[in-house]
Protein backbone atom coordinates (compact mmCIF):
# COMPACT_ATOMS: atom_id res chain seq x y z
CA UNK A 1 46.64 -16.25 1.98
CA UNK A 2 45.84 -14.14 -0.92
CA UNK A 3 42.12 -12.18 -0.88
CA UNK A 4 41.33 -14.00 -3.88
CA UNK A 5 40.47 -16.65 -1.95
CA UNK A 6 37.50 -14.62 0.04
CA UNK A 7 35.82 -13.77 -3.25
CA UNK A 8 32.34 -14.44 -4.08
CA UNK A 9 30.93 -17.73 -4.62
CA UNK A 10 29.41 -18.82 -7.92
CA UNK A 11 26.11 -18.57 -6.27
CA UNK A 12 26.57 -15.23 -4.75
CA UNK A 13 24.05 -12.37 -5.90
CA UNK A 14 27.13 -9.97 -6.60
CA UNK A 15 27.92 -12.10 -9.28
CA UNK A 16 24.49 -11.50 -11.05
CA UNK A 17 23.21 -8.79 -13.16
CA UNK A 18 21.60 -6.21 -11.21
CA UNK A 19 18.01 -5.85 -10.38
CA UNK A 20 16.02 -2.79 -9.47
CA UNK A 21 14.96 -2.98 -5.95
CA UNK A 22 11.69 -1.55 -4.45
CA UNK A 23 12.84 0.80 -2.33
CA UNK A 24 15.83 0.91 -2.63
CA UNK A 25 16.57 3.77 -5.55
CA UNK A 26 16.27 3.28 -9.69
CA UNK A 27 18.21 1.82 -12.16
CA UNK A 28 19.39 2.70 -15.20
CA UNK A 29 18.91 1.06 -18.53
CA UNK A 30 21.98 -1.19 -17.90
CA UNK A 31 20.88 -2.06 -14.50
CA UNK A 32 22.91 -0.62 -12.89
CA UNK A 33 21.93 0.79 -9.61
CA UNK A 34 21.62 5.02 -9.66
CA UNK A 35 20.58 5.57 -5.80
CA UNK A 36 22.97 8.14 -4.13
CA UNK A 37 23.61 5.53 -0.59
CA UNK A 38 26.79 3.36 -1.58
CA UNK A 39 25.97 -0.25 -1.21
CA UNK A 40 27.93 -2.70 1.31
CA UNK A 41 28.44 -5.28 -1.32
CA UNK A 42 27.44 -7.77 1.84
CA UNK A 43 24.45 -9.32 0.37
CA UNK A 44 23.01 -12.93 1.51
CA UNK A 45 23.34 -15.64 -1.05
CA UNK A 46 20.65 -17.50 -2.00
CA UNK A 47 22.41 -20.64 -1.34
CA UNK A 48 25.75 -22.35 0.04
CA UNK A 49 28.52 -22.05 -1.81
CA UNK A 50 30.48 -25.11 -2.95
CA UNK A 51 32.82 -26.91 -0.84
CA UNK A 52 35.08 -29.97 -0.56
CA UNK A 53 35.52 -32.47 2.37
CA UNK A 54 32.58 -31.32 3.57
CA UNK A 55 33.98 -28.09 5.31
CA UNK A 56 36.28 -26.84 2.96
CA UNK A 57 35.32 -24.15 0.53
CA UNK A 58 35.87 -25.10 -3.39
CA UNK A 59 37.40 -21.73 -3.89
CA UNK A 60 40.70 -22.77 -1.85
CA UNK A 61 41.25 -25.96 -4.15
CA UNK A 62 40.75 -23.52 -7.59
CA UNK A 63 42.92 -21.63 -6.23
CA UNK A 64 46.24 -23.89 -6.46
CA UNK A 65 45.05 -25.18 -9.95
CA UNK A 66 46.90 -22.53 -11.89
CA UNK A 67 50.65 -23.02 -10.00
CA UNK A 68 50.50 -26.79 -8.86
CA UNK A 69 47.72 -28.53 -10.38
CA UNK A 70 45.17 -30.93 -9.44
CA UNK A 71 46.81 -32.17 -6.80
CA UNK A 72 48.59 -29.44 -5.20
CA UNK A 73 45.53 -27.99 -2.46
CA UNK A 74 45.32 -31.52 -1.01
CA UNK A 75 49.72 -32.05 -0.97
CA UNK A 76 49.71 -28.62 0.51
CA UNK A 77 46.83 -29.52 3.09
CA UNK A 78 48.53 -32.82 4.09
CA UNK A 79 52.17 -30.76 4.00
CA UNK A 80 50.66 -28.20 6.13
CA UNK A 81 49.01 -31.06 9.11
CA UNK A 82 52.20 -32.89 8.85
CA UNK A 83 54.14 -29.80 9.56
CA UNK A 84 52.08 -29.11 12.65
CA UNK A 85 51.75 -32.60 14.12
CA UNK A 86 55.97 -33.15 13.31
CA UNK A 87 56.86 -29.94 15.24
CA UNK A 88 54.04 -30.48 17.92
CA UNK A 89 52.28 -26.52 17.05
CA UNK A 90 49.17 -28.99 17.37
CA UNK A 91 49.33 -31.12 20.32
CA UNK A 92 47.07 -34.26 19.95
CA UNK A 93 46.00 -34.26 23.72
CA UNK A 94 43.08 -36.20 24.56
CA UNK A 95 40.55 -32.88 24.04
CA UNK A 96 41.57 -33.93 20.07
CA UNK A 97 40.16 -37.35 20.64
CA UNK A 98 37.20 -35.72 21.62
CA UNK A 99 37.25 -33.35 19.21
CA UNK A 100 37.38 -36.13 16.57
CA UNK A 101 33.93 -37.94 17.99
CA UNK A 102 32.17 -34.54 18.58
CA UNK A 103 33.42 -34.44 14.31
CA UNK A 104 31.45 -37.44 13.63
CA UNK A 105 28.98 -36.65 15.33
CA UNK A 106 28.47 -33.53 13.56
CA UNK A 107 28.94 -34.80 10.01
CA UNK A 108 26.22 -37.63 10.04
CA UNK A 109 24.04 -35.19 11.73
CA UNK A 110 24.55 -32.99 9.05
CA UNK A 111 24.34 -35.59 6.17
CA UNK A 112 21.08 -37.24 7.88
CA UNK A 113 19.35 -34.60 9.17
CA UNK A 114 20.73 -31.67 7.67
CA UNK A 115 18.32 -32.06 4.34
CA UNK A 116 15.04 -32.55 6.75
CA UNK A 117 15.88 -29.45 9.05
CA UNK A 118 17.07 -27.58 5.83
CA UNK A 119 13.53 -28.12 4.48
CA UNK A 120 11.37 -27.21 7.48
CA UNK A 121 13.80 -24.03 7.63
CA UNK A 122 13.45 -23.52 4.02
CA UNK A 123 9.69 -23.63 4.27
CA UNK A 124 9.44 -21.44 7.32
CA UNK A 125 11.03 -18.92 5.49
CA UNK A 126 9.23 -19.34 2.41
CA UNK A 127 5.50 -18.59 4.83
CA UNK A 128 7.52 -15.81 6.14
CA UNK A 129 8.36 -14.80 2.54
CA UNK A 130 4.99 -15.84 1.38
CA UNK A 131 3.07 -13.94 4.12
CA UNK A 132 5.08 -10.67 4.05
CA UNK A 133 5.02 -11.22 0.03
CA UNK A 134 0.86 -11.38 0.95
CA UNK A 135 1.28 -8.42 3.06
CA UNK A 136 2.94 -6.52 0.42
CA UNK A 137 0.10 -7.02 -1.82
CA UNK A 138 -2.89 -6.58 0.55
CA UNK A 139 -0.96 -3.20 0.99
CA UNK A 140 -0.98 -2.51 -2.85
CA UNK A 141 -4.76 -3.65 -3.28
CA UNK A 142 -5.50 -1.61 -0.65
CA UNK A 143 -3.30 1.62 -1.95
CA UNK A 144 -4.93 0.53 -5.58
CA UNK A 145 -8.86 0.63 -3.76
CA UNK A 146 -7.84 4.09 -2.34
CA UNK A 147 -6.69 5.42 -5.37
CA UNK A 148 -10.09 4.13 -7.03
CA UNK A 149 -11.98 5.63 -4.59
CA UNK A 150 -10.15 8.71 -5.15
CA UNK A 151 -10.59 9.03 -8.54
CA UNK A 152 -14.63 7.58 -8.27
CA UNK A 153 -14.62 11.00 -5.53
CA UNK A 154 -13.43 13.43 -8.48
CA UNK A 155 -15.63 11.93 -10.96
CA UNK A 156 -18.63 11.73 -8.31
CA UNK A 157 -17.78 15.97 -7.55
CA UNK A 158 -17.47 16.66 -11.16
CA UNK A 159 -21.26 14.86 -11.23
CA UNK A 160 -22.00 17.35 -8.56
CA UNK A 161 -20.76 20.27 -10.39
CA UNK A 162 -22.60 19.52 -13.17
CA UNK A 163 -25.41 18.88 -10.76
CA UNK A 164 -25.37 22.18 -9.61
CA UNK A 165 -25.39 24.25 -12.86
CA UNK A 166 -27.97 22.01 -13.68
CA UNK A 167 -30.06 23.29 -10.45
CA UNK A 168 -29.11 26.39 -10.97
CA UNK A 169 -30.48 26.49 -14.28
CA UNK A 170 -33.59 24.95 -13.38
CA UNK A 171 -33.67 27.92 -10.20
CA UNK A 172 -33.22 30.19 -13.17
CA UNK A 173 -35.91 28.93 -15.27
CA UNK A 174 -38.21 28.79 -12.68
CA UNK A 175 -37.73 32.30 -11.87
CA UNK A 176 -37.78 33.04 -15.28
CA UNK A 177 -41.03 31.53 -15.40
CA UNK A 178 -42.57 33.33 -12.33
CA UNK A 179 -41.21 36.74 -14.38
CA UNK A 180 -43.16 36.41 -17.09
CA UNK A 181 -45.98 35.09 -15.58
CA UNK A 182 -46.59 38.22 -13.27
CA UNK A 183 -45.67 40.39 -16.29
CA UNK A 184 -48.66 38.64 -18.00
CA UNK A 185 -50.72 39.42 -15.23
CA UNK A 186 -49.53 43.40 -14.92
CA UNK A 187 -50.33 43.26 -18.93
CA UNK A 188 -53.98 41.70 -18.04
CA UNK A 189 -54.50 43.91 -15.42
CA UNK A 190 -53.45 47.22 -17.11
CA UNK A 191 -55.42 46.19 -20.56
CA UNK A 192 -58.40 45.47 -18.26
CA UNK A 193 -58.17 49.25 -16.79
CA UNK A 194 -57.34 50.85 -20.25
CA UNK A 195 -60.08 48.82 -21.61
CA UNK A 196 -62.22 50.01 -19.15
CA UNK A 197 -61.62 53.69 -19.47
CA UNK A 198 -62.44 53.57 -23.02
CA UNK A 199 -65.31 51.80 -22.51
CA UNK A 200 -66.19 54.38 -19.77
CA UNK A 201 -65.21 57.62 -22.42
CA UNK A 202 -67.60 56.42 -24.59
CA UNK A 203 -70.59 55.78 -22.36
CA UNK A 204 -69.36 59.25 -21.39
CA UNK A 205 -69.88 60.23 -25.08
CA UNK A 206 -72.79 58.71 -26.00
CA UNK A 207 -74.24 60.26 -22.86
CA UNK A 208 -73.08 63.78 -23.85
CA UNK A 209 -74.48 63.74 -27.27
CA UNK A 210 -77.55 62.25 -25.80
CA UNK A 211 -78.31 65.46 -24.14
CA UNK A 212 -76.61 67.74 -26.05
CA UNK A 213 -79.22 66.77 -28.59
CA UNK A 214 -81.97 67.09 -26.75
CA UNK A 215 -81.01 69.96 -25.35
CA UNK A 216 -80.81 71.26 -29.07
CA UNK A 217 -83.81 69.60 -29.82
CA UNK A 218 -85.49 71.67 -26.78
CA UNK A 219 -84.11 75.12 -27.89
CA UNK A 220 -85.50 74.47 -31.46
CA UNK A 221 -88.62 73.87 -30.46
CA UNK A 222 -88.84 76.53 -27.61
CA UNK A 223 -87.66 79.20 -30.66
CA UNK A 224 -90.20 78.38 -32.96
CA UNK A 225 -93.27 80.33 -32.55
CA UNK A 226 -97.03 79.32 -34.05
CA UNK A 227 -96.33 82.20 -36.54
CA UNK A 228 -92.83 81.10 -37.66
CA UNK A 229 -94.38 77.15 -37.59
CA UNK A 230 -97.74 78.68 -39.95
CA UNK A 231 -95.00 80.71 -42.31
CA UNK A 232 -92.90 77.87 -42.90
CA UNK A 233 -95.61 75.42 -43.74
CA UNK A 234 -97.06 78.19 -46.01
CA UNK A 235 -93.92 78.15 -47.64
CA UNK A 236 -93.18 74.59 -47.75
CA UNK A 237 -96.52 74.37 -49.32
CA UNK A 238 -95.85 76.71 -51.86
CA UNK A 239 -92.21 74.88 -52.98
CA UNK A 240 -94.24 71.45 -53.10
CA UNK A 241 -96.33 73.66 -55.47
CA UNK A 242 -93.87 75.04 -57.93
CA UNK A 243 -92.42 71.92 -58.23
CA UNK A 244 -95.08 70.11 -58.96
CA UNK A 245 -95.85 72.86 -61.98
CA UNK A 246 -92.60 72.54 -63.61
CA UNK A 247 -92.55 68.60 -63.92
């Protein structure tokens, strides 16, 4: 039988466009997948393909359509059993009798309960889809917190960088302050001294001329003599005289 008829189904994912997967590489603009693993092609289809008599895939009827028609997969099915059952290649022994009820059996058990156990089994895999899908973004929440956190962390140490100079300004001031406060005091202290040795030089001086004059004033008085004191005031006398003739 020609591979044609093992193709993909209608419903098959390698029959859609191309999505980017998570982790599995990047796509181009296309869609078209760029990772560097080669892909399987074996991908699970998101739901059963269409068939015909309940087991037989639609593929194998569309296949005969273009050589023998309509009718041509079911004269070529009956062909083919009659050709089996006429030559006996399939013996109807009594394990085909069996087969047929076990058939039955199988087909209203599919067509009654199939749709029931399909939809418990569809719904445990959608929790399991739902709670990994949960899982997957608890994980990003979480990864999104950290990063958060991270960057609060850089902004928080560039607030204690700018913290710091700040101290150390303040450490800077403050010593700045203590600087010029001593120097004030080393100015008040040395202007006290200076001011006191000029106050001191001219007690000094006053005290000098003090006695220097008296001890001028002493000499004078030891060098005049009663005779030099009587001349004088003879003299003085006589001036208070001649002035008093000429006015």
């Amino acid at each position: 039988m020609p591979i044609i008829m093992h193709g993909h189904t209608t419903t098959c994912p390698a029959n859609s466009k191309s999505k980017c997967p998570v982790n599995t590489g990047s796509c181009d603009s296309a869609g078209s997948k760029t990772d560097v693993k080669a892909s399987s092609g074996l991908k699970r289809a998101l739901a059963p393909g269409q068939v015909r008599l309940a087991i037989f895939p639609d593929e194998w009827f569309t296949f005969f359509y273009p050589y023998t028609g309509v009718s041509g997969p079911y004269v070529f099915g009956i062909g083919i059993v009659n050709y089996l059952i006429s030559k006996e290649i399939y013996v109807m022994e009594h394990e085909y009798y069996t087969g047929l009820s076990i058939f039955v059996i199988c087909y209203f058990a599919t067509t009654r309960l199939g749709p029931s156990a399909a939809a418990a089994l569809d719904s445990e895999i959608d929790a399991i889809a739902n709670e990994l899908e949960q899982s997957r973004k608890d994980e990003l929440n979480n990864l999104e917190a950290i990063i958060n956190e991270a960057k609060l962390a850089q902004e928080q140490a560039k607030g204690q960088k700018l913290l710091m100079d700040a101290k150390k300004e303040n450490v800077a001031m403050q010593l700045e302050a203590d600087y010029r406060e001593r120097l004030v005091k080393v100015y008040s202290a040395v202007k006290g001294r200076l001011e006191y040795q000029v106050k001191r030089q001219r007690v000094l001086n006053r005290i000098h001329q003090k006695w220097m004059l008296q001890w001028i004033l002493e000499n004078v008085q030891k060098a005049i003599t009663p005779e030099f004191e009587k001349k004088a005031l003879e003299r003085a006398i006589a001036d208070l005289a001649t002035i008093s003739a000429r006015s």
